[in-house]
C-alpha atoms as a PDB file:
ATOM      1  CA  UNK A   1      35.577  71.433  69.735  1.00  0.00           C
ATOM      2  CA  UNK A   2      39.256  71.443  70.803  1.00  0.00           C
ATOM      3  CA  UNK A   3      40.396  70.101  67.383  1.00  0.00           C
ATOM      4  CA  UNK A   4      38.794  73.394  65.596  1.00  0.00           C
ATOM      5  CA  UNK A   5      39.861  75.670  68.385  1.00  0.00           C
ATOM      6  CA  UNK A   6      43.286  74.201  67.523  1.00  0.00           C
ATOM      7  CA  UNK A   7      42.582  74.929  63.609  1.00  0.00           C
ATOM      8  CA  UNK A   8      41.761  78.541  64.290  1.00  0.00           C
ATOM      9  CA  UNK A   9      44.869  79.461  66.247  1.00  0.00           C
ATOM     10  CA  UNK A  10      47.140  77.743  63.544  1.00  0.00           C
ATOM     11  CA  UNK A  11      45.087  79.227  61.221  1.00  0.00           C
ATOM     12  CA  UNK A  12      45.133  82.892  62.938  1.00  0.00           C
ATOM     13  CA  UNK A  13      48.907  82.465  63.726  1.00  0.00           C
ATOM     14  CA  UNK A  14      49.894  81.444  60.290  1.00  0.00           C
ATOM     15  CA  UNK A  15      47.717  84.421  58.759  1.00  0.00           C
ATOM     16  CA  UNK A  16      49.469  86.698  61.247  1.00  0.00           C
ATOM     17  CA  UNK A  17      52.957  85.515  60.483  1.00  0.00           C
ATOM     18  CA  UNK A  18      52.330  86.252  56.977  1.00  0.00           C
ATOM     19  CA  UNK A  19      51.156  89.569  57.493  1.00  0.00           C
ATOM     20  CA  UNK A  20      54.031  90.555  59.809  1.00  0.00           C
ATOM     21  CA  UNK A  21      56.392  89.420  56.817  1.00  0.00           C
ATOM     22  CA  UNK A  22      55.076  91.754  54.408  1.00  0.00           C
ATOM     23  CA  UNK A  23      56.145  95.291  56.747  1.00  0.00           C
ATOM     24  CA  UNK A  24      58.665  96.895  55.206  1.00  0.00           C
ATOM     25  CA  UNK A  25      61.481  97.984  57.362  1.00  0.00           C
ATOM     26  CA  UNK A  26      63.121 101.453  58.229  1.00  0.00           C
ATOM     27  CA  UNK A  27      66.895 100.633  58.842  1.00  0.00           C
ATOM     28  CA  UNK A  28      68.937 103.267  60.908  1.00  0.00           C
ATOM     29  CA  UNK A  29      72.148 103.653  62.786  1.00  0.00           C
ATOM     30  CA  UNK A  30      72.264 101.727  66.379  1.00  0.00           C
ATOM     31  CA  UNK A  31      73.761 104.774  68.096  1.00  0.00           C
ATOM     32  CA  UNK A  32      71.641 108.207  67.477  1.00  0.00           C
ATOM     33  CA  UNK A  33      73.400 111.328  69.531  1.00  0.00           C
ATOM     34  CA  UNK A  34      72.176 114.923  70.310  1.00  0.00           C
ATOM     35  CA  UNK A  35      73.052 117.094  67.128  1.00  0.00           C
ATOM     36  CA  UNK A  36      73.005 114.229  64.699  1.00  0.00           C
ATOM     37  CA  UNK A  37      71.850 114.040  60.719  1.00  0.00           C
ATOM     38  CA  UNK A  38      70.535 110.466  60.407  1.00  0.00           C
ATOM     39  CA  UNK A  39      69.465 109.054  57.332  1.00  0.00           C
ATOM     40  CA  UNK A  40      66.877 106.301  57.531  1.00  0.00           C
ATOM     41  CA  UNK A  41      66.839 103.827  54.834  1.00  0.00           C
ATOM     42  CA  UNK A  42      62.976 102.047  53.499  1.00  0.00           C
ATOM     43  CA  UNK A  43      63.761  98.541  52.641  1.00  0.00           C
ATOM     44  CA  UNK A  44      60.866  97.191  51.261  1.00  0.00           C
ATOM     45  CA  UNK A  45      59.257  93.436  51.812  1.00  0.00           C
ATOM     46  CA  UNK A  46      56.919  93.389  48.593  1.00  0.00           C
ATOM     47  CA  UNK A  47      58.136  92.128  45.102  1.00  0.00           C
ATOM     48  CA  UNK A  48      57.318  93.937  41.714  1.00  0.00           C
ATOM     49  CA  UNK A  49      56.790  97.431  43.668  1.00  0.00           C
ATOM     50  CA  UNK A  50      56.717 100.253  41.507  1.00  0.00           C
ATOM     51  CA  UNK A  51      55.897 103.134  43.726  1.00  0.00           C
ATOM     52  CA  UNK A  52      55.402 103.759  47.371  1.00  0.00           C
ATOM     53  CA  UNK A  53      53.476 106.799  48.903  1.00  0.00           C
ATOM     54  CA  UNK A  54      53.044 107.466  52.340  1.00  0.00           C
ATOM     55  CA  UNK A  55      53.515 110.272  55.064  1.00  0.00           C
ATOM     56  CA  UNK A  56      56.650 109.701  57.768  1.00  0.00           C
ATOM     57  CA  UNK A  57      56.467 111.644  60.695  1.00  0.00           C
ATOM     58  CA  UNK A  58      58.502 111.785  64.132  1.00  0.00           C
ATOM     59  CA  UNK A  59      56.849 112.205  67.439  1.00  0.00           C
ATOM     60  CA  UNK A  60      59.121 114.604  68.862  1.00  0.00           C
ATOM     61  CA  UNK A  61      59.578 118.170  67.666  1.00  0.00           C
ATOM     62  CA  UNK A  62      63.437 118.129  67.829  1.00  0.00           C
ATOM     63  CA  UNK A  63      63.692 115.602  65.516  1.00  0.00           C
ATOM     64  CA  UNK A  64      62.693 117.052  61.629  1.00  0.00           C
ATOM     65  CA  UNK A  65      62.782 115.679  58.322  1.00  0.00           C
ATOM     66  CA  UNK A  66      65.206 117.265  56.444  1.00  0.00           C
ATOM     67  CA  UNK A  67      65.029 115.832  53.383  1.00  0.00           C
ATOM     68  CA  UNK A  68      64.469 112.774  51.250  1.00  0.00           C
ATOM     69  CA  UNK A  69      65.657 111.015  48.516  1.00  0.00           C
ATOM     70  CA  UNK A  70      65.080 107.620  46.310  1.00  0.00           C
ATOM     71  CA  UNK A  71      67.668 104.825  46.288  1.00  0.00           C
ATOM     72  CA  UNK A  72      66.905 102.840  43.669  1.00  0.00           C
ATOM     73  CA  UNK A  73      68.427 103.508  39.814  1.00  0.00           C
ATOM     74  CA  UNK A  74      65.479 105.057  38.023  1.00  0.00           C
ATOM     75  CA  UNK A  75      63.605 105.771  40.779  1.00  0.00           C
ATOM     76  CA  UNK A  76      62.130 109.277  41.243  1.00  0.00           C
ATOM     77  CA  UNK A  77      61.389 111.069  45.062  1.00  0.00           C
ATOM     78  CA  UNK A  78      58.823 113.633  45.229  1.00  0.00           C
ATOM     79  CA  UNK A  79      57.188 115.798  48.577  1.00  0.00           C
ATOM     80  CA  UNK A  80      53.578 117.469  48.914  1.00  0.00           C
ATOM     81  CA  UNK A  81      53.426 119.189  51.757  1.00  0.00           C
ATOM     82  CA  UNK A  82      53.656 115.877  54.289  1.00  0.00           C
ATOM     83  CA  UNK A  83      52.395 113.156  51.144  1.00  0.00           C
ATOM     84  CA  UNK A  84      55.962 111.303  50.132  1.00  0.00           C
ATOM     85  CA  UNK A  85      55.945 109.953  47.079  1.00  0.00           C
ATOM     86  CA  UNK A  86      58.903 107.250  45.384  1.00  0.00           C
ATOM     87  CA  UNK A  87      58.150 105.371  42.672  1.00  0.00           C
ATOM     88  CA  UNK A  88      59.830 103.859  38.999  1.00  0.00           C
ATOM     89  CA  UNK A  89      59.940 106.612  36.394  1.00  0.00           C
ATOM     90  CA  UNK A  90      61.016 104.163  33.832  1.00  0.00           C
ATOM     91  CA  UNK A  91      58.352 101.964  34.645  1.00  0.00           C
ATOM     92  CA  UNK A  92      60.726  99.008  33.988  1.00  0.00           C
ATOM     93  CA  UNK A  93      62.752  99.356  37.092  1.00  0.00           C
ATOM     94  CA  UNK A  94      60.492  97.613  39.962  1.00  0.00           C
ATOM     95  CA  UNK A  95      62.063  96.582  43.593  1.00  0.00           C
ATOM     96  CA  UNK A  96      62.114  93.280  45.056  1.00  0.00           C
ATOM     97  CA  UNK A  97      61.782  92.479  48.455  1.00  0.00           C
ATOM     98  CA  UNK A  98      64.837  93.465  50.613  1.00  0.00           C
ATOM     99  CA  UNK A  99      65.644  96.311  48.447  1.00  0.00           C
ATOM    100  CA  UNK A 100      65.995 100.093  49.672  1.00  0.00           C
ATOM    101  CA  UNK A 101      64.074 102.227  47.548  1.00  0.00           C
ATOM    102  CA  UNK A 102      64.189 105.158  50.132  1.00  0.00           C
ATOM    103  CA  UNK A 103      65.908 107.420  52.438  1.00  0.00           C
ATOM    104  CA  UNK A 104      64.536 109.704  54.938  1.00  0.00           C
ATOM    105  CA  UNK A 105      67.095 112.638  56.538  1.00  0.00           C
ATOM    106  CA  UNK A 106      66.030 113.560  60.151  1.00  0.00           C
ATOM    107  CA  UNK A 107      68.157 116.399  61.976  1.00  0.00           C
ATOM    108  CA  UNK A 108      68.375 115.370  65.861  1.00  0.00           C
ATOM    109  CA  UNK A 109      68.040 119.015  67.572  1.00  0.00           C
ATOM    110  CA  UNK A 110      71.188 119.942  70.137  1.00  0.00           C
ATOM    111  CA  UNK A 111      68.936 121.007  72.925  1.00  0.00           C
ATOM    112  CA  UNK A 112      66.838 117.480  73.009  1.00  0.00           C
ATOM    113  CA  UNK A 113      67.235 115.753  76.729  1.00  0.00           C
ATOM    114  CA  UNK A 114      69.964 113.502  76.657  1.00  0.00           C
ATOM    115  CA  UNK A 115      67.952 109.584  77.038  1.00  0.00           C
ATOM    116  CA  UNK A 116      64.684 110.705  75.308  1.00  0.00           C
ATOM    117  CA  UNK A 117      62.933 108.239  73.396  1.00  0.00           C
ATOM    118  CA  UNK A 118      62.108 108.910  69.616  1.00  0.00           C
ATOM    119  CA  UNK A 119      59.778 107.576  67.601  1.00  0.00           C
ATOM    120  CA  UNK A 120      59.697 107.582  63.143  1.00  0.00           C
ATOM    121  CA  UNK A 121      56.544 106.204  61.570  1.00  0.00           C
ATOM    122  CA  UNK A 122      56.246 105.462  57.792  1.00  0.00           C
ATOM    123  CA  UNK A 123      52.612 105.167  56.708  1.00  0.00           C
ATOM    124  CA  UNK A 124      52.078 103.955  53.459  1.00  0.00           C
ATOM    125  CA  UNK A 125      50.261 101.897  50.701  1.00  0.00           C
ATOM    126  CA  UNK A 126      52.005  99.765  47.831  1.00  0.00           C
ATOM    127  CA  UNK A 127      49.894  98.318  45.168  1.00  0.00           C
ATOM    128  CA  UNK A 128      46.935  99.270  47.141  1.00  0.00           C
ATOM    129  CA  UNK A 129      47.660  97.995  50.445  1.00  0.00           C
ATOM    130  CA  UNK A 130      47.689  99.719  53.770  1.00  0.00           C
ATOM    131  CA  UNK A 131      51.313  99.396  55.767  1.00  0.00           C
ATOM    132  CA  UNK A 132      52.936 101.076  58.598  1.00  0.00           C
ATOM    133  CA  UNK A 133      56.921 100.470  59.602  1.00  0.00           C
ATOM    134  CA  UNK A 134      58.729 102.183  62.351  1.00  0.00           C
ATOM    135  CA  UNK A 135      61.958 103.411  63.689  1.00  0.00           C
ATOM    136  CA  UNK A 136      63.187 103.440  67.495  1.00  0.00           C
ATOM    137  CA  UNK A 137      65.758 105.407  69.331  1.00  0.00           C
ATOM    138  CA  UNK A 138      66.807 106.433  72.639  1.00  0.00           C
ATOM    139  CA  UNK A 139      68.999 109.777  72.109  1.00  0.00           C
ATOM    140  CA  UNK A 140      72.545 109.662  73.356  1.00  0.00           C
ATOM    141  CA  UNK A 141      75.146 111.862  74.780  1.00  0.00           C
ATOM    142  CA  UNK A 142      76.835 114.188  71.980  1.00  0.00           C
ATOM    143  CA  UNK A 143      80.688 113.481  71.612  1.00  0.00           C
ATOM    144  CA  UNK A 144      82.510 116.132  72.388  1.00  0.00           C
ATOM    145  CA  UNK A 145      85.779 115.017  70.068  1.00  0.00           C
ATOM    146  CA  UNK A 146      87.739 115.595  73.226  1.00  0.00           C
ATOM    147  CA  UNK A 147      90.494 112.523  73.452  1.00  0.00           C
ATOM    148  CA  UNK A 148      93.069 114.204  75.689  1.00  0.00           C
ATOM    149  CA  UNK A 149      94.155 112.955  78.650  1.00  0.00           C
ATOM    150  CA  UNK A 150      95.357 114.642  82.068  1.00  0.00           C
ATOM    151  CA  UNK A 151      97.572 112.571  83.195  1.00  0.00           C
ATOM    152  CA  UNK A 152      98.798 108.907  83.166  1.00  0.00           C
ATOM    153  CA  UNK A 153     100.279 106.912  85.937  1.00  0.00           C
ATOM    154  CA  UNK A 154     102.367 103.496  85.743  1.00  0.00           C
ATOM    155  CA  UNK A 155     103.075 101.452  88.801  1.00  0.00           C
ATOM    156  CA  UNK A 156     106.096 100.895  89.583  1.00  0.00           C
ATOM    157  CA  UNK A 157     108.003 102.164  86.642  1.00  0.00           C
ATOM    158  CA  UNK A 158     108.609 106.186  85.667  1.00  0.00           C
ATOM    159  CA  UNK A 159     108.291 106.722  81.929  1.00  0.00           C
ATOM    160  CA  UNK A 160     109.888 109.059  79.126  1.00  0.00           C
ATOM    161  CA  UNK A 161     109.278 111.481  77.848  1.00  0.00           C
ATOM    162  CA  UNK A 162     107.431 113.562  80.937  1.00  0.00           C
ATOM    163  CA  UNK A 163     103.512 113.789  80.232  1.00  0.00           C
ATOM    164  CA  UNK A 164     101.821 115.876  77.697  1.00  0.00           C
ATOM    165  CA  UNK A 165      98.478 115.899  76.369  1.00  0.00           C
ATOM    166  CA  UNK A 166     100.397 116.296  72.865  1.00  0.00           C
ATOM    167  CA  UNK A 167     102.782 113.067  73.434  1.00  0.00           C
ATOM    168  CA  UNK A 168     101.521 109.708  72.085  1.00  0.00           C
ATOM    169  CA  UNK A 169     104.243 107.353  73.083  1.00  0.00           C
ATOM    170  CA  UNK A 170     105.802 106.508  76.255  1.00  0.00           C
ATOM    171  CA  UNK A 171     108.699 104.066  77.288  1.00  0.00           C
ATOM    172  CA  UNK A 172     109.446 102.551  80.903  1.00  0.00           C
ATOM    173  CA  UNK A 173     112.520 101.083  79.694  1.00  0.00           C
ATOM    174  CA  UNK A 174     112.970  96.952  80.176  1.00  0.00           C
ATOM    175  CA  UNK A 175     110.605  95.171  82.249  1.00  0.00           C
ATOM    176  CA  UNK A 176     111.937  91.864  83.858  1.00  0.00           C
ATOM    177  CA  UNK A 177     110.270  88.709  81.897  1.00  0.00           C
ATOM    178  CA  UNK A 178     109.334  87.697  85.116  1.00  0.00           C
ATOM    179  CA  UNK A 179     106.623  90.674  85.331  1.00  0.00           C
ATOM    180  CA  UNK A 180     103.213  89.320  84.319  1.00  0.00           C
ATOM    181  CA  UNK A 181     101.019  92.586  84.795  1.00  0.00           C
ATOM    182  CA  UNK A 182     101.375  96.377  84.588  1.00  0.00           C
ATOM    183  CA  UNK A 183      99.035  98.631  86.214  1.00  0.00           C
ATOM    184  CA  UNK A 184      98.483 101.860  83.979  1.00  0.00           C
ATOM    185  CA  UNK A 185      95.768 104.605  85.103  1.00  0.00           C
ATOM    186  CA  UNK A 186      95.044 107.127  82.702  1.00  0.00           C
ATOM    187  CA  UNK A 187      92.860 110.296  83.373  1.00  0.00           C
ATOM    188  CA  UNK A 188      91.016 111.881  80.865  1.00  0.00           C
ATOM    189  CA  UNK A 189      90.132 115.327  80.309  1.00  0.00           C
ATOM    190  CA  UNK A 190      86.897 115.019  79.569  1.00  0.00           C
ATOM    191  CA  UNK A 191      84.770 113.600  82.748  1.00  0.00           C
ATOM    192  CA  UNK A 192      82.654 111.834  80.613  1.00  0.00           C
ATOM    193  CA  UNK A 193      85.127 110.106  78.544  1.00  0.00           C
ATOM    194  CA  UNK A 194      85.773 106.493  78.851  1.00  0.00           C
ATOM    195  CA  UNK A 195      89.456 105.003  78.834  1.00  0.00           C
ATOM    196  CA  UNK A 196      89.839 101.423  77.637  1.00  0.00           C
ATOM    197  CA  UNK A 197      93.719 100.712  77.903  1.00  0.00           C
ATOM    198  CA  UNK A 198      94.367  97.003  76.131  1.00  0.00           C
END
């Protein structure tokens, strides 16, 4: 009895593994900020695909498909209402496994809650075959494109030319060689902004 139980679960595991191998995958950027266009990419796992069709949807209403597109030479992209539709219009053109054959466009609304998580399902068949792949996010903090600084401060030393947020070089003359460390604090105008002084 404990040498079949044993069969099964290699048997259910191996089935499994194999199963989990043929998802295809939706590839994105790692960082995804309030007010961002994304584009997410359909790599698929199957060989000898000619077309995919499928619906995508995103389970937040500030995040909407935009648009989509096909990837792959000689492929065709088509939309009916939410039906998605990709596939070979030379019919001698199929994808391979690992290849994008996709891409989805997503605008991120401005007014969605900094740290909300976001969800992008891809339901679709190939060759018959029922298959679902995702896409995960946590929204981040819009850039606001603001690198000035306030101020900067050097131990120690006094530096030319006086400050300005328009200045990008500074010299505190010689240093003795016998000086291992200098301690620089620079303020940033915007709040949020991190300073990472090398």
């Amino acid at each position: 009895t404990v040498f079949l139980c044993f069969i099964a679960v290699v048997i259910i595991n191996s089935v499994y593994s194999v199963m989990a191998a043929t998802e295809s995958e939706l590839k994105g950027p790692e960082v995804v900020r309030c007010g961002d266009t994304i584009t997410l990419d359909l790599v698929v796992a199957q060989n000898n695909v000619s077309d995919v069709k499928g619906t995508v949807k995103s389970d937040s209403e500030l995040v909407v498909l935009t648009g989509v597109s096909a990837k792959k030479k000689e492929w065709v992209a088509e939309k009916y209402g939410n039906e998605l539709v990709f596939y070979d219009n030379s019919t001698s053109n199929k994808a391979s496994s690992g290849e994008t054959v996709a891409s989805f466009n997503f605008k991120v609304d401005e007014s969605i809650k900094v740290g909300t998580a976001v969800k992008i399902d891809f339901d679709y068949v190939i060759a018959g075959s029922t298959y679902k792949c995702s896409y995960s996010f946590k929204v981040e903090k819009k850039l606001t494109g603001n690198a000035d600084l306030v101020g900067i401060a050097i131990n120690d030393y006094t530096f030319t030319p006086e400050f300005s947020k328009d200045v990008t070089e500074y010299s505190i003359g010689t240093v003795d060689y016998q000086v291992s460390e200098i301690n620089i604090t620079a303020n940033p105008s915007d709040s949020d902004s991190t300073i990472k002084i090398t």
